[in-house]
Protein backbone atom coordinates (compact mmCIF):
# COMPACT_ATOMS: atom_id res chain seq x y z
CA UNK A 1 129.32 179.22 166.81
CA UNK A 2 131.75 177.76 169.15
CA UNK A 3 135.26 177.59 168.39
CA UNK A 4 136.52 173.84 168.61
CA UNK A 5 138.89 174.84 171.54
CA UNK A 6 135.81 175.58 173.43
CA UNK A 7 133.97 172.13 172.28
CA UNK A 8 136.57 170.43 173.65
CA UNK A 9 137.05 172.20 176.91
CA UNK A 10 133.34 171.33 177.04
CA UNK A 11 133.61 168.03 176.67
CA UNK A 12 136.16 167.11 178.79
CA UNK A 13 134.58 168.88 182.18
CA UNK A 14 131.61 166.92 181.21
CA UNK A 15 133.61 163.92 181.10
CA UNK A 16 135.47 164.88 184.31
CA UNK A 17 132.31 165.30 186.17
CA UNK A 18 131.43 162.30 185.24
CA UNK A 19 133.82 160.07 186.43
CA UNK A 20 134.44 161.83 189.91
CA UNK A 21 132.14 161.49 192.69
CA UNK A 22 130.22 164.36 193.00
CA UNK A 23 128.26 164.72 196.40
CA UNK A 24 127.87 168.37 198.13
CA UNK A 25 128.45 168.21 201.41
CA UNK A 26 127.53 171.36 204.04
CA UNK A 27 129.06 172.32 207.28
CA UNK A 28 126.95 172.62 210.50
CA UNK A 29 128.47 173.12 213.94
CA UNK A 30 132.09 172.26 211.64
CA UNK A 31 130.95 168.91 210.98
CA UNK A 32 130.43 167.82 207.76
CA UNK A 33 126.81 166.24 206.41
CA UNK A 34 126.04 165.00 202.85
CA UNK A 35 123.25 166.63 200.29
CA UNK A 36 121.02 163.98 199.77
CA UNK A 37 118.02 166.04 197.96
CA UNK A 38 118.39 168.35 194.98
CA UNK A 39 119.26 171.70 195.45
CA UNK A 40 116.55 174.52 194.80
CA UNK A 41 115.62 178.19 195.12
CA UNK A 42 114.99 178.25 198.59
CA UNK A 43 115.26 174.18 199.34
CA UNK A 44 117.75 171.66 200.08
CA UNK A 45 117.37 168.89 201.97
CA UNK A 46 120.34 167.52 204.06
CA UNK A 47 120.80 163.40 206.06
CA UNK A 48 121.63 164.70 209.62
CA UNK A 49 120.62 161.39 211.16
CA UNK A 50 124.11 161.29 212.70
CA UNK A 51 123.41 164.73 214.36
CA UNK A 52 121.98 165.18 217.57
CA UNK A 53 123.70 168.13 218.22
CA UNK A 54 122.00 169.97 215.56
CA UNK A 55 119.39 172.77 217.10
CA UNK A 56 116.83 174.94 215.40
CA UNK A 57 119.01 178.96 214.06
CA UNK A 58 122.20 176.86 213.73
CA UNK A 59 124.44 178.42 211.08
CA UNK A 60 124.95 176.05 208.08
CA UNK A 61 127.83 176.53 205.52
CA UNK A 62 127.27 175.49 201.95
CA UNK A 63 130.27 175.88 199.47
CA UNK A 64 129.27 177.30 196.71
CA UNK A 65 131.50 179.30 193.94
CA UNK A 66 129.75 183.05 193.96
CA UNK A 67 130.32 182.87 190.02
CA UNK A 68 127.66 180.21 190.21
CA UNK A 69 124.93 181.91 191.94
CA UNK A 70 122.79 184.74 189.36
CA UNK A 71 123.53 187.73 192.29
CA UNK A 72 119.28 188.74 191.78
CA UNK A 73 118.65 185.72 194.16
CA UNK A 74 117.21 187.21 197.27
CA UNK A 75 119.89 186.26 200.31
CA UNK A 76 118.18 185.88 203.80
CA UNK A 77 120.70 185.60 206.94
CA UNK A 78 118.87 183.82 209.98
C-alpha cells in the first residue's frame, strides 16, 4: 500500500503532464525535428519534411533520461 505522500506526488505529475505540452523532439545535424509517431523497441518515426540536409548514417540524438530505459535493451551504434 502506498503511503498518501506518494498518492499525491502521483497525482500531481499526472496532472502536470497533463497540462504541459509534451512533444519529443530529436536532434539531427543540431537541428531540432518533432516525434510525430509513437516511440517503440526499435521504431520511431520522425517529420523531417523541412530537412533536405538529412543523409542516410546521420547521427540522431534523442533525449532520453537513462533511468527510463530497462538497461537489457539491446543498444546498436550505426
Amino acid at each position: 500500500m502506498f503511503r498518501f505522500v506518494d498518492n499525491l506526488r502521483d497525482s500531481v505529475r499526472s496532472l502536470k503532464n497533463i497540462l504541459k505540452k509534451q512533444s519529443l523532439k530529436v536532434s539531427i545535424n543540431n537541428k531540432k525535428y518533432n516525434v510525430i509517431g509513437k516511440t517503440g523497441m526499435y521504431h520511431i518515426v520522425i517529420d523531417i519534411t523541412d530537412g533536405e540536409e538529412i543523409k542516410i548514417n546521420d547521427e540522431v540524438i534523442i533525449p532520453v533520461n537513462p533511468l527510463d530505459v530497462d538497461r537489457n535493451i539491446e543498444r546498436k551504434y550505426v
